[in-house]
PDB file of N, CA and C in Angstrom:
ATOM      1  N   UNK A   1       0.860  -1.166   0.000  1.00  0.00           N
ATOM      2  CA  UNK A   1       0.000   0.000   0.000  1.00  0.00           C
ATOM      3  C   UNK A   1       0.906   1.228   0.000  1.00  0.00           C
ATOM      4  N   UNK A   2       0.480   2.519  -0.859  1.00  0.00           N
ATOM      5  CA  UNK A   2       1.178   3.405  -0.737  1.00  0.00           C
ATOM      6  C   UNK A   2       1.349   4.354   0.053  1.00  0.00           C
ATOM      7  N   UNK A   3       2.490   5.375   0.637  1.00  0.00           N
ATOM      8  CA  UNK A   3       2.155   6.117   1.779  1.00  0.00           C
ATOM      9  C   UNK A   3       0.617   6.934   2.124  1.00  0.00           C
ATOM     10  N   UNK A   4       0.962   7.172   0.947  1.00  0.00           N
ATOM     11  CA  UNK A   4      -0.401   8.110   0.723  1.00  0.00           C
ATOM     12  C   UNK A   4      -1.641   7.617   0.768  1.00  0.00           C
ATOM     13  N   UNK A   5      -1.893   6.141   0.773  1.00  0.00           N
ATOM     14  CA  UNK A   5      -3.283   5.202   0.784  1.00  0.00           C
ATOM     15  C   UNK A   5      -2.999   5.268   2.467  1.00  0.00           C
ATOM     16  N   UNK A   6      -2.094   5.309   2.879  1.00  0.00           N
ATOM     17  CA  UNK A   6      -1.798   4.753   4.387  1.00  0.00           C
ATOM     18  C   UNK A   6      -2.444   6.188   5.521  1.00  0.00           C
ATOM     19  N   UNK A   7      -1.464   7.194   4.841  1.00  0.00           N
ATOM     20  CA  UNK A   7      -2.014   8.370   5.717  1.00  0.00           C
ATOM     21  C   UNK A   7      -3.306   8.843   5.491  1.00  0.00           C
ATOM     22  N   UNK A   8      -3.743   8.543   4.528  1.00  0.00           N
ATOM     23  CA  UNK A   8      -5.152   8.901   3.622  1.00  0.00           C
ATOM     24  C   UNK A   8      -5.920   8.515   5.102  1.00  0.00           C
ATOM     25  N   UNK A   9      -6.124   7.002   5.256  1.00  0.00           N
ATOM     26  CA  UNK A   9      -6.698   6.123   6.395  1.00  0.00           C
ATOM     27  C   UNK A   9      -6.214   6.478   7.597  1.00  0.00           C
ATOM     28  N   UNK A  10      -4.867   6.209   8.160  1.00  0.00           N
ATOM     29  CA  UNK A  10      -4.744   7.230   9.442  1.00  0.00           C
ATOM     30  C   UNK A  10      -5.647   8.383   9.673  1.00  0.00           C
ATOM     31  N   UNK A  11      -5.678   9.146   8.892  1.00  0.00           N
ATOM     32  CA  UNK A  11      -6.521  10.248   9.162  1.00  0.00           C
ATOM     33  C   UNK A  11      -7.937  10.617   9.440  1.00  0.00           C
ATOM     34  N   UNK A  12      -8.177   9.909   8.209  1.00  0.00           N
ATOM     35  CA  UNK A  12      -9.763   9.253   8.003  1.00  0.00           C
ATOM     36  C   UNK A  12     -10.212   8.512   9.653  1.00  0.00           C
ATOM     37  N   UNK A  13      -9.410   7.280   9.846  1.00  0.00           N
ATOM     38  CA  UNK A  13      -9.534   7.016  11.010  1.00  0.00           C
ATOM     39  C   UNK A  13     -10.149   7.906  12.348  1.00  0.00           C
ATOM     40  N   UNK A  14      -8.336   8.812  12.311  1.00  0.00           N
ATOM     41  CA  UNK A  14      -8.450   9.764  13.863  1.00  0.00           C
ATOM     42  C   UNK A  14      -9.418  10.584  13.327  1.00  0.00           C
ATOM     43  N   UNK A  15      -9.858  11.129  12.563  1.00  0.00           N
ATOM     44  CA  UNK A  15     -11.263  12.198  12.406  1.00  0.00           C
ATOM     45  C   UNK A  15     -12.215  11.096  12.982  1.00  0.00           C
ATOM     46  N   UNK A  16     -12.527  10.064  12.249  1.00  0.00           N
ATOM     47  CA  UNK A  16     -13.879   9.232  12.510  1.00  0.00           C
ATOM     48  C   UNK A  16     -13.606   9.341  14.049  1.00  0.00           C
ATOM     49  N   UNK A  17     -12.831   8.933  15.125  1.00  0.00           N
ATOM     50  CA  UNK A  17     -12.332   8.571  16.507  1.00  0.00           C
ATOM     51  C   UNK A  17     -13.307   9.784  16.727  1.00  0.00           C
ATOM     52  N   UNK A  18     -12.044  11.256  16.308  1.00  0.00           N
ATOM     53  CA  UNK A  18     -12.668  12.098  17.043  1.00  0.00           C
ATOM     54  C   UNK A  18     -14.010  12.773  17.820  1.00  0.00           C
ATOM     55  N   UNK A  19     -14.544  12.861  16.074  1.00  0.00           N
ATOM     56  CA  UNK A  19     -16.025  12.923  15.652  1.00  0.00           C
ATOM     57  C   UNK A  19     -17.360  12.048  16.511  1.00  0.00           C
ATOM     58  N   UNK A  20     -16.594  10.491  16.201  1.00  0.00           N
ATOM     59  CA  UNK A  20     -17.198   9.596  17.360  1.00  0.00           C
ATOM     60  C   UNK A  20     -17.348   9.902  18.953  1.00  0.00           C
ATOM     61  N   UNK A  21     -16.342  10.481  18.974  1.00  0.00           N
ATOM     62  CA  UNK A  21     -16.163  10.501  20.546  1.00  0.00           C
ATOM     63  C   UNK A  21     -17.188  11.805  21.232  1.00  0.00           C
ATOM     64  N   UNK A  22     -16.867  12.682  20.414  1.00  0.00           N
ATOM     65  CA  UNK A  22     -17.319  14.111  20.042  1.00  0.00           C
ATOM     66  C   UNK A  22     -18.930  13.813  20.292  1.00  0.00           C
ATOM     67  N   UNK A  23     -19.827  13.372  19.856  1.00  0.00           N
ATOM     68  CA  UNK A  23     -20.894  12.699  19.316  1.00  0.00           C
ATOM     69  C   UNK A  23     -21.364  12.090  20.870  1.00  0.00           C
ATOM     70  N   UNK A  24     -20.721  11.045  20.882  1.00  0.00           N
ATOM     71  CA  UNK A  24     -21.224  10.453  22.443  1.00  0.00           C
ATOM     72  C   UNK A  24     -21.074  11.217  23.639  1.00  0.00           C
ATOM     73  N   UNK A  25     -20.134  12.023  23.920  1.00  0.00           N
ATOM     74  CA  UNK A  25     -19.647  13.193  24.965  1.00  0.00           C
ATOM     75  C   UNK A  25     -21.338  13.677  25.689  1.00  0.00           C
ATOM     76  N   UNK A  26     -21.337  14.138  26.849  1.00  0.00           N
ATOM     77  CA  UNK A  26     -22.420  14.475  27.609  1.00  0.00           C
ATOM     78  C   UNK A  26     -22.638  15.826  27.246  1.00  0.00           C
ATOM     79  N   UNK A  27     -22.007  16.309  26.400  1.00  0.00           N
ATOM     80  CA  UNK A  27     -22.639  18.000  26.232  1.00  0.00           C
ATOM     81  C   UNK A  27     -23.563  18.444  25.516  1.00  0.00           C
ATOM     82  N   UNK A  28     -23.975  19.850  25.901  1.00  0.00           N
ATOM     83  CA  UNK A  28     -25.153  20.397  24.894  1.00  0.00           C
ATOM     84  C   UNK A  28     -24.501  20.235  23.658  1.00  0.00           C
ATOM     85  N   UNK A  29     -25.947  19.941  22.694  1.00  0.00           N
ATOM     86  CA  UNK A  29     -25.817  20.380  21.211  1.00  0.00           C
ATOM     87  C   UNK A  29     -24.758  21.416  20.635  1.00  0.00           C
ATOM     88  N   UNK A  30     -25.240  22.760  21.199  1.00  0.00           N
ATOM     89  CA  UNK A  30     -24.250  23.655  20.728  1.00  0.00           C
ATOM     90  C   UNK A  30     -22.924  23.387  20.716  1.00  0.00           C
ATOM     91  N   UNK A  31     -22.472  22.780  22.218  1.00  0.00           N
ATOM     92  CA  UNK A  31     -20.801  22.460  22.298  1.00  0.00           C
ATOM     93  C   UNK A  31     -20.407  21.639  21.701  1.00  0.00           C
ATOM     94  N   UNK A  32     -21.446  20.381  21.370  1.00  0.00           N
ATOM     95  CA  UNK A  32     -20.591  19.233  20.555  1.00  0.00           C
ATOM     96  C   UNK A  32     -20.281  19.847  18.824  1.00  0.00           C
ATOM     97  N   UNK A  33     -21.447  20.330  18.509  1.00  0.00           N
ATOM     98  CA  UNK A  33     -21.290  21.094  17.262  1.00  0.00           C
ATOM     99  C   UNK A  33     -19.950  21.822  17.016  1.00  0.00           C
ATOM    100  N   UNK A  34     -20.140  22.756  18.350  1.00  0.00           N
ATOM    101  CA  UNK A  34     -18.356  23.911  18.258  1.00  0.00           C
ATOM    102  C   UNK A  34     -17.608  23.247  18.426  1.00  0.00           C
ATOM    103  N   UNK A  35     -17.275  21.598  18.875  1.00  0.00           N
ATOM    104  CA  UNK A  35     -16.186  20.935  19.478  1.00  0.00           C
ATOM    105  C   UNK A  35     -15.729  20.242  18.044  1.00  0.00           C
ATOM    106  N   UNK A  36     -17.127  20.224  17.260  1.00  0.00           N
ATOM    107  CA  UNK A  36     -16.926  19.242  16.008  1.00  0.00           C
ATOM    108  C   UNK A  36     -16.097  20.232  14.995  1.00  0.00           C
ATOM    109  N   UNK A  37     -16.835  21.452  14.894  1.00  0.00           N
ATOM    110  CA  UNK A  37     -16.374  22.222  14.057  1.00  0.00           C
ATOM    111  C   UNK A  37     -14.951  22.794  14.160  1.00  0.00           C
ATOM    112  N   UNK A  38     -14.109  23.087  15.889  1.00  0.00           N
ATOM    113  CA  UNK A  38     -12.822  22.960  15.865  1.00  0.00           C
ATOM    114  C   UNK A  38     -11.887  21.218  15.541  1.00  0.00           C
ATOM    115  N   UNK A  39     -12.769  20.355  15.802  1.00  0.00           N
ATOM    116  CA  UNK A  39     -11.894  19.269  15.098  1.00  0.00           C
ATOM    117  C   UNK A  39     -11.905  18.904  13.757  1.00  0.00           C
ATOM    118  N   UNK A  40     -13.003  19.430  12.786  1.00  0.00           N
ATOM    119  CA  UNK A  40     -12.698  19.066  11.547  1.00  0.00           C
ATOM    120  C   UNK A  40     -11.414  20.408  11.205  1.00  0.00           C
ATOM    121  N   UNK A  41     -11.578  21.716  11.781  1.00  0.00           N
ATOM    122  CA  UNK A  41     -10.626  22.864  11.019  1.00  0.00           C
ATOM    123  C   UNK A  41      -9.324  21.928  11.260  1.00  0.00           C
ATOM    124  N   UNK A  42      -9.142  21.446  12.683  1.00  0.00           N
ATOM    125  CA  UNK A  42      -7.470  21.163  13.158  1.00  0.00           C
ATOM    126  C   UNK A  42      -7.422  20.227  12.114  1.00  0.00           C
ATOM    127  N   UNK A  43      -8.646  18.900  11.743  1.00  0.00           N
ATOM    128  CA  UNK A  43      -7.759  18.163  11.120  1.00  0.00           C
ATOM    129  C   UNK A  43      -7.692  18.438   9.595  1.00  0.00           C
ATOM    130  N   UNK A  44      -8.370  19.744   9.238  1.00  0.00           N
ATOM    131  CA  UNK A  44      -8.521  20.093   7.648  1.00  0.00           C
ATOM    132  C   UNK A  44      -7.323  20.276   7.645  1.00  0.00           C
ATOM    133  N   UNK A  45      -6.791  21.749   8.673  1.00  0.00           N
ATOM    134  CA  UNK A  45      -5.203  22.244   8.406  1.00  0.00           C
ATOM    135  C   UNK A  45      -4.024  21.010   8.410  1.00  0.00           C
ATOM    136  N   UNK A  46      -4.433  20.003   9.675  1.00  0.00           N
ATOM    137  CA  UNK A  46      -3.224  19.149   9.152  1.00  0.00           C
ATOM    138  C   UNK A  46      -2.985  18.143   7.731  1.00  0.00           C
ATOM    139  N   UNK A  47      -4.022  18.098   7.674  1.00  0.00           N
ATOM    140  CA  UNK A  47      -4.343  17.244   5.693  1.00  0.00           C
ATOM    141  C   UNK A  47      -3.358  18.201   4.911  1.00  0.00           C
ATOM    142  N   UNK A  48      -4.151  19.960   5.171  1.00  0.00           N
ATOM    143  CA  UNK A  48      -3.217  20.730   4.181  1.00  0.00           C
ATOM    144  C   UNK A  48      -1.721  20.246   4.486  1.00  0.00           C
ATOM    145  N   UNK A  49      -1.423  20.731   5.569  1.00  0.00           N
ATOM    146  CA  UNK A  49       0.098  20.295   6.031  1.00  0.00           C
ATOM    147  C   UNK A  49       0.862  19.506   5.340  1.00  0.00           C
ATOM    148  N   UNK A  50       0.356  18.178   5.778  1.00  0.00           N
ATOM    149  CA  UNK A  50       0.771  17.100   5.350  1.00  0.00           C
ATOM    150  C   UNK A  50       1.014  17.105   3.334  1.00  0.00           C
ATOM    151  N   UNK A  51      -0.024  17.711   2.953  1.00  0.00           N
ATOM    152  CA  UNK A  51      -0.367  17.757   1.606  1.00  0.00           C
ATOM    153  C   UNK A  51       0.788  18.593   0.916  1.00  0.00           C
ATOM    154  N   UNK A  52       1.293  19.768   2.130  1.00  0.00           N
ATOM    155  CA  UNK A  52       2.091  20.710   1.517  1.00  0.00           C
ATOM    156  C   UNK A  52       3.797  20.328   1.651  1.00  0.00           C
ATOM    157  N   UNK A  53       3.509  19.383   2.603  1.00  0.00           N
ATOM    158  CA  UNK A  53       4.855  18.879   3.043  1.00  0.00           C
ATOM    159  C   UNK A  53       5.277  17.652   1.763  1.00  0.00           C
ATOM    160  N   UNK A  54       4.241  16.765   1.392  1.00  0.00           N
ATOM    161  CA  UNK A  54       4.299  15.967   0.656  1.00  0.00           C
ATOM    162  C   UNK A  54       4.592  16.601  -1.125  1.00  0.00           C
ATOM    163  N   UNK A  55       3.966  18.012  -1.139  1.00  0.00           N
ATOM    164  CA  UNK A  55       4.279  18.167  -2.398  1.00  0.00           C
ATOM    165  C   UNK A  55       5.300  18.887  -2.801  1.00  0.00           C
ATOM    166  N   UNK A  56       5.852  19.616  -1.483  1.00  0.00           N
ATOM    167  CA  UNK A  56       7.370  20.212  -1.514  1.00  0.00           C
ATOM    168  C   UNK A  56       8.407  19.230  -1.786  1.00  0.00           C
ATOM    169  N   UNK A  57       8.143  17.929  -1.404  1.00  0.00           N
ATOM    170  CA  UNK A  57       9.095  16.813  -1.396  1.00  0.00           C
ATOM    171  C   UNK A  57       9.056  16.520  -2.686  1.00  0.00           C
ATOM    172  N   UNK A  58       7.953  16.337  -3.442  1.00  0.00           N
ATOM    173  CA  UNK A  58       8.179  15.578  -4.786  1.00  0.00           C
ATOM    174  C   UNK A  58       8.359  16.796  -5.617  1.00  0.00           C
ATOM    175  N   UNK A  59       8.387  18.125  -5.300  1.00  0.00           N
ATOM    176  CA  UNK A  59       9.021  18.909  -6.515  1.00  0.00           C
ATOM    177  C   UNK A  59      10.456  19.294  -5.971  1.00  0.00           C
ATOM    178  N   UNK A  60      11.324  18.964  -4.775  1.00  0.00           N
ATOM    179  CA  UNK A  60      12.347  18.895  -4.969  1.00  0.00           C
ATOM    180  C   UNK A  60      13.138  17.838  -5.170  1.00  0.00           C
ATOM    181  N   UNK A  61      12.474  16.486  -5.483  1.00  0.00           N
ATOM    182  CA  UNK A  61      12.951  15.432  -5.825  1.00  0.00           C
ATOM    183  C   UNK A  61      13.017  15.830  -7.681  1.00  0.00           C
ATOM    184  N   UNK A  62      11.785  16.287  -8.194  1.00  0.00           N
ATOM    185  CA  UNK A  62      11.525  16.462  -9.406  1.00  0.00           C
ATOM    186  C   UNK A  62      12.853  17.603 -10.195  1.00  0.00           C
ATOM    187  N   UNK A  63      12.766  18.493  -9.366  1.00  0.00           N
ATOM    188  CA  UNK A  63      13.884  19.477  -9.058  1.00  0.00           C
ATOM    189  C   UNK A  63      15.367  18.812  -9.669  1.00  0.00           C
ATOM    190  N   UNK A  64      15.474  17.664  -8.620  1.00  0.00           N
ATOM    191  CA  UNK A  64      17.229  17.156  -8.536  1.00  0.00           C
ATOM    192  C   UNK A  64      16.953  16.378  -9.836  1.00  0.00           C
ATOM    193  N   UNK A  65      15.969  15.908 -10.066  1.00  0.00           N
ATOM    194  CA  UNK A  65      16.089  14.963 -11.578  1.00  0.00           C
ATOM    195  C   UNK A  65      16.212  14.944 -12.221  1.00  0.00           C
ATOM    196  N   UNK A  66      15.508  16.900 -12.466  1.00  0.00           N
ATOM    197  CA  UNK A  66      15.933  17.544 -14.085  1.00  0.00           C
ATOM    198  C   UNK A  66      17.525  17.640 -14.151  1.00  0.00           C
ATOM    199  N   UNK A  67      17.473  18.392 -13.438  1.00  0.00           N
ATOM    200  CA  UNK A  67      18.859  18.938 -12.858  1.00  0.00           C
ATOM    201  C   UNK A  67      20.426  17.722 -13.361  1.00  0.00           C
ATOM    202  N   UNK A  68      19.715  17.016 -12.620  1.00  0.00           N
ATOM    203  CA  UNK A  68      20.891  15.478 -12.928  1.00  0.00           C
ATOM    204  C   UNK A  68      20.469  15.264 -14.526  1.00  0.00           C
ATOM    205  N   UNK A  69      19.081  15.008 -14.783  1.00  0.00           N
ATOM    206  CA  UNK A  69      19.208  14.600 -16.364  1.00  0.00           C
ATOM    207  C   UNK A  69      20.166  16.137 -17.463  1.00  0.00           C
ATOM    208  N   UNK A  70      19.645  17.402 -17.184  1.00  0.00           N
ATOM    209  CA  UNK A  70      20.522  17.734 -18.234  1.00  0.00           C
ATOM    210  C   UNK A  70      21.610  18.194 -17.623  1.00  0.00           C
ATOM    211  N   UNK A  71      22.422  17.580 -16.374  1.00  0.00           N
ATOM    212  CA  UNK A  71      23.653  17.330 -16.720  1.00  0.00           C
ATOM    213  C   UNK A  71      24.219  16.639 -17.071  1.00  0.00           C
ATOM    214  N   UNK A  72      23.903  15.088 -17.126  1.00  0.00           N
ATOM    215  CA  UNK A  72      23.804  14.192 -18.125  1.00  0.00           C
ATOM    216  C   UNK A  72      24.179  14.197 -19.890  1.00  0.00           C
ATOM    217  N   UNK A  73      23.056  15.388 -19.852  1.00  0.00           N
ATOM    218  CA  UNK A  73      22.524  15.774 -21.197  1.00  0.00           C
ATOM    219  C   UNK A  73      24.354  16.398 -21.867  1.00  0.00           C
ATOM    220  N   UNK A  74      24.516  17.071 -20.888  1.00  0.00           N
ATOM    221  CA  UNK A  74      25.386  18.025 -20.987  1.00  0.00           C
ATOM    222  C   UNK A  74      26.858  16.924 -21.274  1.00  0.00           C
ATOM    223  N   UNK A  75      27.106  16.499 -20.250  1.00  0.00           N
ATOM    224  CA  UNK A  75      28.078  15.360 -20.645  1.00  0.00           C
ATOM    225  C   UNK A  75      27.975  14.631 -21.465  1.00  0.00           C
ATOM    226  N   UNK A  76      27.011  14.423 -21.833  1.00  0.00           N
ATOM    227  CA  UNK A  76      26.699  13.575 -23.197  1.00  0.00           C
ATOM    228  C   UNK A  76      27.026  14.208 -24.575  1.00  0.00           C
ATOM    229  N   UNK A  77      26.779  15.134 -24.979  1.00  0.00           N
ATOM    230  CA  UNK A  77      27.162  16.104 -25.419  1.00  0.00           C
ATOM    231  C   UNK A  77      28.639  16.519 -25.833  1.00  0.00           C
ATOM    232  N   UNK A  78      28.936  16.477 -24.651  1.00  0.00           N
ATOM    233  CA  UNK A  78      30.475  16.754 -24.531  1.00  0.00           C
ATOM    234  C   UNK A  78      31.664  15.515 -25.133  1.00  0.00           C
ATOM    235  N   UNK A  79      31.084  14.648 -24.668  1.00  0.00           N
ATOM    236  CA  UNK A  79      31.892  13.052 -25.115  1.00  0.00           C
ATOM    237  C   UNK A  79      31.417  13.286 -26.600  1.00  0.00           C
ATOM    238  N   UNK A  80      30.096  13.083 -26.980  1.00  0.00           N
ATOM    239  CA  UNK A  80      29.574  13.172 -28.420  1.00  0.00           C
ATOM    240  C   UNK A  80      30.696  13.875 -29.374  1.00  0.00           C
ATOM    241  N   UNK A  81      31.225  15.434 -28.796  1.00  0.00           N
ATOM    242  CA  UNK A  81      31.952  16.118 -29.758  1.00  0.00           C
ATOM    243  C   UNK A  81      33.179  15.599 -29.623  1.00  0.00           C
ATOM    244  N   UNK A  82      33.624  15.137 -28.017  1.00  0.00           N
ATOM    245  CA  UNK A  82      35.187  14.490 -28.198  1.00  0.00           C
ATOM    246  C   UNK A  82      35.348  13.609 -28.881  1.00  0.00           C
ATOM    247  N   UNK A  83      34.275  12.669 -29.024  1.00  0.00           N
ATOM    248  CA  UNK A  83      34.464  11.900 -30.161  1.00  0.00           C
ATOM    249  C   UNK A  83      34.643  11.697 -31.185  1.00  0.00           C
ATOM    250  N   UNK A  84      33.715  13.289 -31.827  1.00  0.00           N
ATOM    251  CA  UNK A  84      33.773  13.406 -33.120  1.00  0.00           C
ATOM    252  C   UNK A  84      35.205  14.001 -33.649  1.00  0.00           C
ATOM    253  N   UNK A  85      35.582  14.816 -32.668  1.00  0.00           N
ATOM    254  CA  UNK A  85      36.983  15.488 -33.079  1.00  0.00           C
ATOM    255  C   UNK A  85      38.000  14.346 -33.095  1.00  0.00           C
ATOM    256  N   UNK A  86      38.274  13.162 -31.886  1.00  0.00           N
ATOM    257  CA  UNK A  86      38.737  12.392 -32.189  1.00  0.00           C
ATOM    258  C   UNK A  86      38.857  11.845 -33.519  1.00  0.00           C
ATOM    259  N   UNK A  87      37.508  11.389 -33.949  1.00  0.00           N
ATOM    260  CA  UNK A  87      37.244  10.833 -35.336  1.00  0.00           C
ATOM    261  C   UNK A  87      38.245  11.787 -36.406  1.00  0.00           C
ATOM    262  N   UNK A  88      38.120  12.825 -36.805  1.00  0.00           N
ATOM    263  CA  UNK A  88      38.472  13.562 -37.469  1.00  0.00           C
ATOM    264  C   UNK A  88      39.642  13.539 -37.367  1.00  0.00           C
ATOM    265  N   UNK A  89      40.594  13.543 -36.172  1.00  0.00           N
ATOM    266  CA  UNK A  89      42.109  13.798 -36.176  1.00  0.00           C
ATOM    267  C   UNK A  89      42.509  12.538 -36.675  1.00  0.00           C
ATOM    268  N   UNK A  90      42.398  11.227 -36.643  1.00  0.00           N
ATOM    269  CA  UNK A  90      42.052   9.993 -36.946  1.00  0.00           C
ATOM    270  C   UNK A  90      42.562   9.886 -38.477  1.00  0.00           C
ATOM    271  N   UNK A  91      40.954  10.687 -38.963  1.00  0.00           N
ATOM    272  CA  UNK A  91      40.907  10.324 -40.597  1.00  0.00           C
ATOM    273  C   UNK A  91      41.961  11.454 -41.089  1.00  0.00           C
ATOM    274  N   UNK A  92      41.871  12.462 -40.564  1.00  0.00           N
ATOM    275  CA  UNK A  92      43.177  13.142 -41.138  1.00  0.00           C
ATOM    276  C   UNK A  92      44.393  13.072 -41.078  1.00  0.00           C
ATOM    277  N   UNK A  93      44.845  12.307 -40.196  1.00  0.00           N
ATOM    278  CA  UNK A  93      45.845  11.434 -40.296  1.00  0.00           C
ATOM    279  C   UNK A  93      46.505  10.489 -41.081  1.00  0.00           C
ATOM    280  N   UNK A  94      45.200   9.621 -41.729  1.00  0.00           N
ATOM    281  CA  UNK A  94      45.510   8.452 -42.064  1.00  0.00           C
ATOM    282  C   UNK A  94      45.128   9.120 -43.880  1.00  0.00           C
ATOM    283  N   UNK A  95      44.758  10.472 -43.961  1.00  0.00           N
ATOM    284  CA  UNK A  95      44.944  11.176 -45.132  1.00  0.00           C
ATOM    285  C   UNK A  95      46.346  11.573 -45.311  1.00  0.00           C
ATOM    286  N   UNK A  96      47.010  12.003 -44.513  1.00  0.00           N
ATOM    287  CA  UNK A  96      47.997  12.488 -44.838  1.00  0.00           C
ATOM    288  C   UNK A  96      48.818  11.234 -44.770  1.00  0.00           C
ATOM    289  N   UNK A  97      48.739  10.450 -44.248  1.00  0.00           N
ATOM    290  CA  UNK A  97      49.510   9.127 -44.818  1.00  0.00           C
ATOM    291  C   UNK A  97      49.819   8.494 -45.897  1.00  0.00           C
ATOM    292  N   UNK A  98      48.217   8.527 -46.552  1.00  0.00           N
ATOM    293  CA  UNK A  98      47.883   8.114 -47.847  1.00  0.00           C
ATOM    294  C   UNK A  98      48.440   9.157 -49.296  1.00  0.00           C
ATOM    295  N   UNK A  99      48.662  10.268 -48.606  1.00  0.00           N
ATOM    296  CA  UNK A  99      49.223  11.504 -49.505  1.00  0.00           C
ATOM    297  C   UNK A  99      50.865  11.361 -49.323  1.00  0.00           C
ATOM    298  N   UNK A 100      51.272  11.065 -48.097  1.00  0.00           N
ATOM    299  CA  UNK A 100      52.581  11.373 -47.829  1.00  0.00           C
ATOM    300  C   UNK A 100      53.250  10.265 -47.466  1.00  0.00           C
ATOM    301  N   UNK A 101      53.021   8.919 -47.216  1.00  0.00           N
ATOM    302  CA  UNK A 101      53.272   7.400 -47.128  1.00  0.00           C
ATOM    303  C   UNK A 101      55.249   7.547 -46.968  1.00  0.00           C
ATOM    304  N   UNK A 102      55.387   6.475 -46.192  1.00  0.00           N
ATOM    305  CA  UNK A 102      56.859   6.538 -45.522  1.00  0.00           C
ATOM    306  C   UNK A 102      57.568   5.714 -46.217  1.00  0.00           C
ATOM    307  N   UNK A 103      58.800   6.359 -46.895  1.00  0.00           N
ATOM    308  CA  UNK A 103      59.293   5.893 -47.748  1.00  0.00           C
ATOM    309  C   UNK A 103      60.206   4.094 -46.644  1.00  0.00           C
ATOM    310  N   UNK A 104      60.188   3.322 -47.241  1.00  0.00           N
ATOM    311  CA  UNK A 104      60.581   1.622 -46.989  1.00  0.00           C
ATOM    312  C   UNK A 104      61.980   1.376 -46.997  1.00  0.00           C
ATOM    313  N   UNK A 105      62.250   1.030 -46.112  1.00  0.00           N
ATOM    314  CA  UNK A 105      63.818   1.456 -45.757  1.00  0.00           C
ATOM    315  C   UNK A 105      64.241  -0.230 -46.699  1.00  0.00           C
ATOM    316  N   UNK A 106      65.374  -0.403 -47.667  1.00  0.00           N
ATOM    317  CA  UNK A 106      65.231  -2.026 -48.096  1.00  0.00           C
ATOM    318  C   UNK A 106      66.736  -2.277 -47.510  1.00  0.00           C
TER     319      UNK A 106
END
């Protein structure tokens, strides 16, 4: 199960607890109402919380990923042209060989 199926239910849970408890309690109407209505705000704000904490995390994970891919990108890149210049010093070499070939000692 995923975190998020997990805390989803934790929560769900302690509200239902609360609410329950809230509900059976010996007080007037009015108070259980105001008691209900400060426990859904506390547990609205901590959902946000949690929600804001959870989505700061996956955009600085998202963050380091780009980040790593185009430096990646970047090194990739970089080998790509060393290579190619390699290549080139290579064939021009083996041009001027073919133009200028070493005379055979007999």
């Amino acid at each position: 199960m995923s975190s998020g199926k997990v805390l989803a239910s934790v929560l769900a849970g302690a509200a239902a607890g609360v609410i329950l408890g809230i509900l059976f309690a010996p007080d007037k109407g009015t108070e259980t109402r105001r008691k209900i209505a400060e426990k859904g705000s506390d547990v609205a704000d901590n959902v946000k919380s949690k929600y804001n904490d959870f989505a700061d995390t996956i955009s600085d994970k998202y963050d380091a990923a780009r980040e790593k891919l185009s430096s990646l990108v970047a090194e990739g890149k970089d080998m790509g042209k060393d290579m190619v210049n390699q290549a080139k010093e290579k064939a021009n070499a083996m041009k001027n060989d073919i133009r200028n070939p070493d005379p055979i000692n007999s």
